[in-house]
Protein backbone atom coordinates (compact mmCIF):
# COMPACT_ATOMS: atom_id res chain seq x y z
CA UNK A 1 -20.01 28.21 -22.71
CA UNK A 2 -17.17 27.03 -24.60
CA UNK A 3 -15.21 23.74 -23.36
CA UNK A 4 -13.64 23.47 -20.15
CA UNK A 5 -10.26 23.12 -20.47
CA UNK A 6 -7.96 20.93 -18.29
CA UNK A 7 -4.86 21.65 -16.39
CA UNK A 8 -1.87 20.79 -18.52
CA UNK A 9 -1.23 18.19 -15.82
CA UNK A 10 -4.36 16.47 -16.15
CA UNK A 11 -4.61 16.67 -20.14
CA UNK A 12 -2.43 13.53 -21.08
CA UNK A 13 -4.11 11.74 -18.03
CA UNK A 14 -5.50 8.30 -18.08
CA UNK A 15 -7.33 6.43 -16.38
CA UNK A 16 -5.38 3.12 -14.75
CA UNK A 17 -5.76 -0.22 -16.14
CA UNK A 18 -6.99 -1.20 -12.74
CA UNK A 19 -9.59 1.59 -12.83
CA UNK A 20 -10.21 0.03 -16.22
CA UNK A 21 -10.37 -3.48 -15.06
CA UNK A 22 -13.03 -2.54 -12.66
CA UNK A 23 -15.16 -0.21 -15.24
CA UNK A 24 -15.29 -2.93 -17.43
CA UNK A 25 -16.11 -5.91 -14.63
CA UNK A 26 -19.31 -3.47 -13.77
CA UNK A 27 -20.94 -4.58 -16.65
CA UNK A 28 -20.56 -8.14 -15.62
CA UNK A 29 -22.83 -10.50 -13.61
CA UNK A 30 -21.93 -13.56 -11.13
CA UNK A 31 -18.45 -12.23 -10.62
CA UNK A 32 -15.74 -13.37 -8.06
CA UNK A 33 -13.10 -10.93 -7.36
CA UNK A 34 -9.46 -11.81 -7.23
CA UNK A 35 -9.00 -8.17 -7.09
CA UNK A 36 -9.83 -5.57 -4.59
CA UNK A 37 -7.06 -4.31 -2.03
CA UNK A 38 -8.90 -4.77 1.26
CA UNK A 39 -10.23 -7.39 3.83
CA UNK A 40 -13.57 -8.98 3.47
CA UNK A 41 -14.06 -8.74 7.41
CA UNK A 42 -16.16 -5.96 8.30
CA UNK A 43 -15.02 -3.66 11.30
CA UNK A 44 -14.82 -5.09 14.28
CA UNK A 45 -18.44 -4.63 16.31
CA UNK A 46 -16.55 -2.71 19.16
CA UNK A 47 -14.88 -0.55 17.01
CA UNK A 48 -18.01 0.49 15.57
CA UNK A 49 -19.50 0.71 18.97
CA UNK A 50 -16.52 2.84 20.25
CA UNK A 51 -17.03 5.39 17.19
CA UNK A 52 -21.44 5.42 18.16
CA UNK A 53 -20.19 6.43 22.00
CA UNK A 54 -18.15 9.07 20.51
CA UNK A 55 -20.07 10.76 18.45
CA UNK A 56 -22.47 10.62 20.91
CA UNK A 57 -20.19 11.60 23.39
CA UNK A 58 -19.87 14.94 21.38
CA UNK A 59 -16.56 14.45 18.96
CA UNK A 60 -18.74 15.73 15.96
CA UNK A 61 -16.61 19.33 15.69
CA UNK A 62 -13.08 20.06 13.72
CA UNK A 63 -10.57 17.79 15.55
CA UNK A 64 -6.75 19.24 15.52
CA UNK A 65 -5.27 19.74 12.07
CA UNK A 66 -2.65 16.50 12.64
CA UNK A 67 -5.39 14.53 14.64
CA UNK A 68 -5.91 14.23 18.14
CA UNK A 69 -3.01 14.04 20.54
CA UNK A 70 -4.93 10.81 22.00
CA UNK A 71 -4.41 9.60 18.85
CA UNK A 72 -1.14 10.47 18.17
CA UNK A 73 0.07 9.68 21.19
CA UNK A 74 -1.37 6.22 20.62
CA UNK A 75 0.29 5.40 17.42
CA UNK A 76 3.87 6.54 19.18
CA UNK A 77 3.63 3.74 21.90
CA UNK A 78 2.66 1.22 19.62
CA UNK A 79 5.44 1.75 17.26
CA UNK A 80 7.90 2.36 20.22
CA UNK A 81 6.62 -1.19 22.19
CA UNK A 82 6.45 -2.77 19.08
CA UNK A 83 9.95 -2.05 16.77
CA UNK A 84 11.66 0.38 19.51
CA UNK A 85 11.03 3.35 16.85
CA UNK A 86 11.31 6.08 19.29
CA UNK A 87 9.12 9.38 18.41
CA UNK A 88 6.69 12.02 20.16
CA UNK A 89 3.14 12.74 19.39
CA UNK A 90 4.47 16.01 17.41
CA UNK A 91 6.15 13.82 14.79
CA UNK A 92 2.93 11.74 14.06
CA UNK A 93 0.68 13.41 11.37
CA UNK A 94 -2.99 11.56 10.84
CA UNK A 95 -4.31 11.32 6.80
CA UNK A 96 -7.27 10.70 4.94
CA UNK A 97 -6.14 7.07 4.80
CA UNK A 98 -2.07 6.08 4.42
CA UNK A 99 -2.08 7.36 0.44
CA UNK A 100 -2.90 11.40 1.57
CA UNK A 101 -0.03 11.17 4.30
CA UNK A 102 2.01 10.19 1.21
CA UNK A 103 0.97 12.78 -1.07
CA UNK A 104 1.24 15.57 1.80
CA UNK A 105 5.11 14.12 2.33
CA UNK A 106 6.10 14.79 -1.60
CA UNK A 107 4.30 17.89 -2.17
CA UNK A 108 6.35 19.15 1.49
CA UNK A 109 9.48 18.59 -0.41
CA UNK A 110 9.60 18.06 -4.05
CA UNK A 111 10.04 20.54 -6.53
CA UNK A 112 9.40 20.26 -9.72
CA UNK A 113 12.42 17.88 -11.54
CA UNK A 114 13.11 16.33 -8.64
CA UNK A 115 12.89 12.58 -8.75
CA UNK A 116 11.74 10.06 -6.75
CA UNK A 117 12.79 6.00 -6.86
CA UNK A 118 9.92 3.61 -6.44
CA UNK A 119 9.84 -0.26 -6.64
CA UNK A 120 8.41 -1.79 -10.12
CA UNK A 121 6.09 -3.28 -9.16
CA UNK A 122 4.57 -0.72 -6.53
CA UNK A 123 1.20 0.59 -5.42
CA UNK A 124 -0.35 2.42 -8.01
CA UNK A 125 -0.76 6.28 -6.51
CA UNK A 126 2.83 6.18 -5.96
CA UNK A 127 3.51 7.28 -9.22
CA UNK A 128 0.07 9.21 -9.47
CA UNK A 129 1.06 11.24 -6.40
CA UNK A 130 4.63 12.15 -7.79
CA UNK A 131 3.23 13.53 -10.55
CA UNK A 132 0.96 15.29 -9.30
CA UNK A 133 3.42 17.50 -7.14
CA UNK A 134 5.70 17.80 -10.61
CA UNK A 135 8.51 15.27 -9.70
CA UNK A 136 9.70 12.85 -11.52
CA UNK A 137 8.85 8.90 -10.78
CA UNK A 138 12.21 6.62 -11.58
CA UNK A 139 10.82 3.01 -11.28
CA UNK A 140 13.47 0.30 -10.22
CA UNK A 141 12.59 -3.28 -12.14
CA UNK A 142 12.26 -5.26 -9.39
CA UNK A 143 13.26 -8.91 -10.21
CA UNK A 144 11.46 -11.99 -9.58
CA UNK A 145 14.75 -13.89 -8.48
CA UNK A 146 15.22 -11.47 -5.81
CA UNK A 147 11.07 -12.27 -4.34
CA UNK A 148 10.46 -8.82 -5.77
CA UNK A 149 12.66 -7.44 -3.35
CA UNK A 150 14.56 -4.19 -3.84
CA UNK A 151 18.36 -4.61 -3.98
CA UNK A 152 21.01 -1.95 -2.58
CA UNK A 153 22.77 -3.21 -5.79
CA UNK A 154 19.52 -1.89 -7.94
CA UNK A 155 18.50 1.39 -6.03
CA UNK A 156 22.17 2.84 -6.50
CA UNK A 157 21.97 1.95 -10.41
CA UNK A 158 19.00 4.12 -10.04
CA UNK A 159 20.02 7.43 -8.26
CA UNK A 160 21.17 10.22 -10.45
CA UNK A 161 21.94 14.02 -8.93
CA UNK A 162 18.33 14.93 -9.49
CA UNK A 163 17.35 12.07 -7.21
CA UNK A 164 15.84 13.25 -3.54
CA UNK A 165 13.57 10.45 -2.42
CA UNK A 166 13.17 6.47 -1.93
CA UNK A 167 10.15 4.78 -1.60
CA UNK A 168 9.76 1.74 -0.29
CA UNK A 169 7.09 -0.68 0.74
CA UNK A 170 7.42 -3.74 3.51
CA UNK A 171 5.37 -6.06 3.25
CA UNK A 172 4.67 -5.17 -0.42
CA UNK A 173 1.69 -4.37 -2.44
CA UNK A 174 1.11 -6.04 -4.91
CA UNK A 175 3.94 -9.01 -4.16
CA UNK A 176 3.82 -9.77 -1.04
CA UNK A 177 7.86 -9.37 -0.92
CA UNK A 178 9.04 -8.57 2.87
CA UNK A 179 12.49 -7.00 2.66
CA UNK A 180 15.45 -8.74 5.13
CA UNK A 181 17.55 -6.77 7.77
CA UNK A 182 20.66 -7.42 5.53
CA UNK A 183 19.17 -6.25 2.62
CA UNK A 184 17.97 -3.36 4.80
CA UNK A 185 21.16 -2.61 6.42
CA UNK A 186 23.11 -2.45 2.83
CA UNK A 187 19.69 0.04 1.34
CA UNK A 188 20.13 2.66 4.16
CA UNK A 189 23.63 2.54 3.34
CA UNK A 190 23.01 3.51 -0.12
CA UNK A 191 20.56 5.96 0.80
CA UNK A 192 22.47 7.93 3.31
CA UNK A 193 25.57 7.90 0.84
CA UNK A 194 23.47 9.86 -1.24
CA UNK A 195 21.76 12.00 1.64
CA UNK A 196 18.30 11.03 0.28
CA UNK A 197 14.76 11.30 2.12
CA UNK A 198 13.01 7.50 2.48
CA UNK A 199 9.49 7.44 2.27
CA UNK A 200 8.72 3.81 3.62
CA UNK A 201 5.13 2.76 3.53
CA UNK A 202 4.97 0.17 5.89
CA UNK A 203 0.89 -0.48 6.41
CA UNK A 204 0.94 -4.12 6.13
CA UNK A 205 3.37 -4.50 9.05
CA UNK A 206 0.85 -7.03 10.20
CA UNK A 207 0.92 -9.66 8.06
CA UNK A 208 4.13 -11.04 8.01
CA UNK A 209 4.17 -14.71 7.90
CA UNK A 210 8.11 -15.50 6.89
CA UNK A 211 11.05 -13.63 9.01
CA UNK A 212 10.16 -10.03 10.41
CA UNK A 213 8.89 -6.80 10.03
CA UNK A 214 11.69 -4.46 9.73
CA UNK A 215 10.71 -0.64 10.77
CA UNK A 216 13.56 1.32 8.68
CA UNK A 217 13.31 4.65 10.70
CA UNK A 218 14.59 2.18 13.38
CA UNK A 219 17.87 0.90 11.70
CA UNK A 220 21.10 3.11 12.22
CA UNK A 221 21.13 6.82 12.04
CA UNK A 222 17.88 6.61 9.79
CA UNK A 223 15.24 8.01 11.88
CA UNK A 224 16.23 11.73 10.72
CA UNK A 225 15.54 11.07 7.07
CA UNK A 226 12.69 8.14 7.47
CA UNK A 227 8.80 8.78 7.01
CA UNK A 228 7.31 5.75 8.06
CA UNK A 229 3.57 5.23 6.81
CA UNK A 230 0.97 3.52 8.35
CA UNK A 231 -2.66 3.31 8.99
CA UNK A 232 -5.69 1.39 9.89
CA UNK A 233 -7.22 0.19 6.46
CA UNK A 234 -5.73 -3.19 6.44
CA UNK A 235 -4.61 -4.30 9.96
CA UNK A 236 -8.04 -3.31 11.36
CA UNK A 237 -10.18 -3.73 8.13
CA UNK A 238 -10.82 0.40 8.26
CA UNK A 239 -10.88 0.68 4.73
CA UNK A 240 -13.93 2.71 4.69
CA UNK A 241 -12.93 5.09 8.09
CA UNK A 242 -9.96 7.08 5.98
CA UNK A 243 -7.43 6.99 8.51
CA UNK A 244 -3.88 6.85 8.50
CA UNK A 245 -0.52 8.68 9.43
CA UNK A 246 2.58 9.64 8.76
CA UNK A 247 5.65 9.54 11.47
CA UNK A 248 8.85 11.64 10.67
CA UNK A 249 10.58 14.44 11.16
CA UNK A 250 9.13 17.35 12.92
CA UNK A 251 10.18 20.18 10.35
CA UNK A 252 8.08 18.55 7.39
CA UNK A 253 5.35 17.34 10.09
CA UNK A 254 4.50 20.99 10.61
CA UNK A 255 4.93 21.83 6.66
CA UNK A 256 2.26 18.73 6.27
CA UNK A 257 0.14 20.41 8.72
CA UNK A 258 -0.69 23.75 6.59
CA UNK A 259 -0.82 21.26 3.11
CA UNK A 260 -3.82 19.95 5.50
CA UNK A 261 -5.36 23.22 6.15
CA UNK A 262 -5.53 23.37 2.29
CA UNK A 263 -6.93 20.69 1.72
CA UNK A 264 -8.91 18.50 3.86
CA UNK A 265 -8.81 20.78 6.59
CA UNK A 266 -8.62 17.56 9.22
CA UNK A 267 -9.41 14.44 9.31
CA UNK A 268 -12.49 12.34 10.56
CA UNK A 269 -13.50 13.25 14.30
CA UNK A 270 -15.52 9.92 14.46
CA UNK A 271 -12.92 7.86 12.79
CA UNK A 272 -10.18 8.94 15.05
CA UNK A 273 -11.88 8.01 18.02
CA UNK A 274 -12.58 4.59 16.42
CA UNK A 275 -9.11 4.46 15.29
CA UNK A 276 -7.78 5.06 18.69
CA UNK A 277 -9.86 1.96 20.19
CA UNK A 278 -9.34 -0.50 17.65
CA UNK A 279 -4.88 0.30 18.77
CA UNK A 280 -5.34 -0.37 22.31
CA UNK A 281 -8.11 -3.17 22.17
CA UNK A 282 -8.23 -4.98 19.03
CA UNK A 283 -4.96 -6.84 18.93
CA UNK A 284 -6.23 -10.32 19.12
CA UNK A 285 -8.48 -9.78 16.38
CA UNK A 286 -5.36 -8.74 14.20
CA UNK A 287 -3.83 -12.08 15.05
CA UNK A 288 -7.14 -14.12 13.94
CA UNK A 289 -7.19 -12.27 10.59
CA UNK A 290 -3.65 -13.20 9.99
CA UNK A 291 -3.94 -16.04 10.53
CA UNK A 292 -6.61 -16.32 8.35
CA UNK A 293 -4.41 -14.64 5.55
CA UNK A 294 -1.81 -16.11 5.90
CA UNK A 295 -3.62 -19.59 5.35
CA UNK A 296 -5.58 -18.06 1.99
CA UNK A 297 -2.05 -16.97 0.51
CA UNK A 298 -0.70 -20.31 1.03
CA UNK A 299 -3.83 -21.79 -0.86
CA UNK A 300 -3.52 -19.23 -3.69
CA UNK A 301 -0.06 -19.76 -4.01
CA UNK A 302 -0.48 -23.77 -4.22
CA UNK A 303 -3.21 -23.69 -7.31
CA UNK A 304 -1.81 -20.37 -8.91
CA UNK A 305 1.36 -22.85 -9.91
CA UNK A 306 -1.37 -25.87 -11.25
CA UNK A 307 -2.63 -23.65 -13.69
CA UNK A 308 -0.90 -23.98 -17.51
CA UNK A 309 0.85 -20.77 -18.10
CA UNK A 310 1.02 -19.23 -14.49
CA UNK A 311 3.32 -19.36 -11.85
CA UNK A 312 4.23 -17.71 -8.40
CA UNK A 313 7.01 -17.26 -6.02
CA UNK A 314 5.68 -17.58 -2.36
CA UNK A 315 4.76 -13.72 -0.48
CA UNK A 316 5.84 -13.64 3.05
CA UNK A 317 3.89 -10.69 3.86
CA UNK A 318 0.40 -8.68 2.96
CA UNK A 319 -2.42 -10.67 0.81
CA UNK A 320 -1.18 -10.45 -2.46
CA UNK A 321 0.44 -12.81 -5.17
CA UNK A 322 1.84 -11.38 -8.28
CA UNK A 323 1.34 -14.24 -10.46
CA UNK A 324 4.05 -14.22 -13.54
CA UNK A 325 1.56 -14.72 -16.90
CA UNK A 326 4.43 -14.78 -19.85
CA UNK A 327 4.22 -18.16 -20.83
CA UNK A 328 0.34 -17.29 -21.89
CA UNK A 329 1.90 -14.90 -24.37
CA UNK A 330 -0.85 -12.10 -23.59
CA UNK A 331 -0.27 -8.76 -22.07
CA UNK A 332 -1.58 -8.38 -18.84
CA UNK A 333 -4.42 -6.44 -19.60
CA UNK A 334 -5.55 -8.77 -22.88
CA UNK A 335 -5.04 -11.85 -20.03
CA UNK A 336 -7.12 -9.90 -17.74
CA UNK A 337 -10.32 -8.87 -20.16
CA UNK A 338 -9.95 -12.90 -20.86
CA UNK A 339 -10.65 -13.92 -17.67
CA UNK A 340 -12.63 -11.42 -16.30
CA UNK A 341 -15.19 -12.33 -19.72
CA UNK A 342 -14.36 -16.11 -20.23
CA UNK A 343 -13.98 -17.36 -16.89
CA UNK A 344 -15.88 -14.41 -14.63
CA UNK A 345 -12.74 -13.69 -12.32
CA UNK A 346 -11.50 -10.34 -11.63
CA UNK A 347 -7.87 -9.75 -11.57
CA UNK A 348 -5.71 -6.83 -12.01
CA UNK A 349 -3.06 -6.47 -14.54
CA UNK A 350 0.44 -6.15 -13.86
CA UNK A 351 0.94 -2.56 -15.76
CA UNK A 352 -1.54 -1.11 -13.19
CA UNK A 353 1.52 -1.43 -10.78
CA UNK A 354 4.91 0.01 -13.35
CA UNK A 355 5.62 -0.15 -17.15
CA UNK A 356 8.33 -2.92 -16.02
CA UNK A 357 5.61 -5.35 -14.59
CA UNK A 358 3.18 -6.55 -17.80
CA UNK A 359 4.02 -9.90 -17.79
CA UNK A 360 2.42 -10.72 -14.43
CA UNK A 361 -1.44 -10.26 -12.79
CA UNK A 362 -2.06 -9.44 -8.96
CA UNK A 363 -4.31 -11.89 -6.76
CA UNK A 364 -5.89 -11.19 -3.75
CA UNK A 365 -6.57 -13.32 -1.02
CA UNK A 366 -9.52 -11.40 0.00
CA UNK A 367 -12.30 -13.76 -0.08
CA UNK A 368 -12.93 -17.14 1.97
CA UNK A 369 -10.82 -20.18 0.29
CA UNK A 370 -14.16 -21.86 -0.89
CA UNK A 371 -14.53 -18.99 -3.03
CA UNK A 372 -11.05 -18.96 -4.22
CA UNK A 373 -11.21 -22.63 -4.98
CA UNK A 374 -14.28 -21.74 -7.41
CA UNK A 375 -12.35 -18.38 -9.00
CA UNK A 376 -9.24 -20.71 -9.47
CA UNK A 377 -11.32 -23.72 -10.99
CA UNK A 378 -12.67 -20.98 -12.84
CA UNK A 379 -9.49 -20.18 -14.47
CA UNK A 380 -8.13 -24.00 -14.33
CA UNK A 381 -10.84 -24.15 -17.29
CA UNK A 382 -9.83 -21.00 -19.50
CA UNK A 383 -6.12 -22.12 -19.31
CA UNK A 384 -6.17 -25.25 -18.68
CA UNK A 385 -3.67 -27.58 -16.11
């Protein structure tokens, strides 16, 4: 047979420095890891329990193609008790985790040209998922003065007549940066002078520990252009149970419901169920693990700036810090390989999250702090004080 020959789209594709950064730490022993994107808690033992009594319960078949209306119904009241964001069970989609509710949103309404605005730095598969569907990513520089923040100012710099969507994610991944309501306010001014669409991936919502969660679909006449984005991953450490959701507009719900049929067909029975319980009965357990978060972030944040060459504003949201590397004078990815080999510390490079953001590594707070005070002592003697 001769060679098997890629789509066009996937010829000039390569793989992520993260995905690199990870490749390359398999081949490594006695490792401590600065860098994976989820909580070290395991799933809660009743959630777990509540998923056994389901499946035993019979909820083994094809659930509904946008999840069950438990489910849905679920996720409506706690956004409604929680930021007054007002919806019905029809306008709440469930995904194979937060990142397929995404992708289902942009390949519902781009066509190929159109572009889409996303934050520099930003959660990898933004980008990967625009592409995918043929549009065209426009990353904003976010600036380091600013917390990482994205500006009104620096989103309408951005937009060009081609433009149809803004992304935006609050608490941020992979800064930590929590956007304010008069930042907000002047953002949804920009983007409804320009009729745009907002994506806003909100699944750290949770882990604010500095002002508030703002829900944008909320804010003034926004909730007719607003997808807000969600899931269970982090607040409920459901990484592993692929469930998340979309709420929006009913129109592109139903659109995102036949890109489902196509695709994954539905999601997770079992992991709905589970889902479903952890919402109405896990809410103290949230609390606990911010807390615990919100204590590890301050304790990064406090030896990341005692190191020679690094330095970090403060997040006020999610478990990152995006630690700025440029007085090192290595790339990201050189200052990565050199600490993941010399000092046995995984951390992810910068790039991995926009072209604009090599000068800086992400750290997660995902272990215990004993742990983190070895992977920072670690790097305390590859770079010195």
């Amino acid at each position: 047979m001769k060679d098997i020959a890629l789509s066009n789209l996937f010829k000039t594709v390569q793989p992520s420095p993260m995905l690199q950064m990870f490749e390359a730490a398999s081949k490594h022993t006695g490792l401590i890891s600065l860098g994976i994107g989820e909580p070290d808690a395991h799933t809660h033992p009743s959630i777990v329990e509540a998923a056994a009594e389901a499946a035993k319960a019979g909820f083994t078949h094809y659930p509904p193609v946008n999840g069950f209306q438990d489910l849905r119904s679920a996720i409506s009241d706690y956004w409604r008790d929680k930021y007054g964001l007002e919806s019905s069970p029809e306008e709440v989609i469930i995904g194979a985790g937060a990142t397929q509710a995404i992708y289902m949103i942009l390949q519902a309404l781009i066509n190929p040209g159109d572009e889409v605005i996303v934050p520099d730095p930003c959660f990898t598969p933004y980008m990967q998922a625009i592409d995918y569907v043929y549009g065209v990513p426009v990353p904003v520089p976010l600036k380091e003065e600013d917390a990482f923040n994205m500006t009104a100012e620096l989103l309408e710099s951005c937009i060009t007549p081609k433009t149809k969507i803004v992304m935006l994610n609050s608490p941020g991944n992979p800064t930590g940066a929590v956007i304010g309501m008069e930042e907000a306010l002047k953002i949804c001014d920009v983007i409804k002078k320009h009729d745009l669409i907002l994506i806003s991936d909100e699944i750290y919502e949770a882990f604010i520990y500095e002002g508030e969660h703002i829900c944008f679909a909320t804010l003034p006449d926004m909730k007719e252009r607003t997808f807000t984005i969600a899931g269970f991953s982090k607040t409920y450490a459901m990484c592993g149970w692929r469930i998340g959701y979309a709420i929006g507009p009913k129109k592109v719900i139903d659109t995102m419901k036949i890109i489902n049929i196509g695709t994954t067909m539905c999601m997770n029975s079992v992991s709905q169920k589970a889902a479903l319980y952890a919402l109405k009965n896990c809410e103290t357990q949230v609390r606990e693990m911010v807390e615990i978060y919100k204590d590890r972030v301050d304790y990064a944040h406090k030896r990341i700036n005692q190191i020679k060459g690094l330095s970090c504003v403060k997040p006020r949201g999610a478990f990152y810090l995006f630690a700025n590397i440029e007085k090192t004078g290595m790339t990201s990815m050189a200052l990565g390989m050199k600490l993941l080999e010399e000092a046995k510390v995984i951390t992810i490079p910068g790039i991995s999250f926009g072209p604009n953001s090599d000068n800086f590594i992400r750290i997660s707070c995902t272990i215990p702090n004993e742990q983190m005070a070895e992977a920072f002592d670690r790097i305390e003697a590859v770079l010195g004080k």
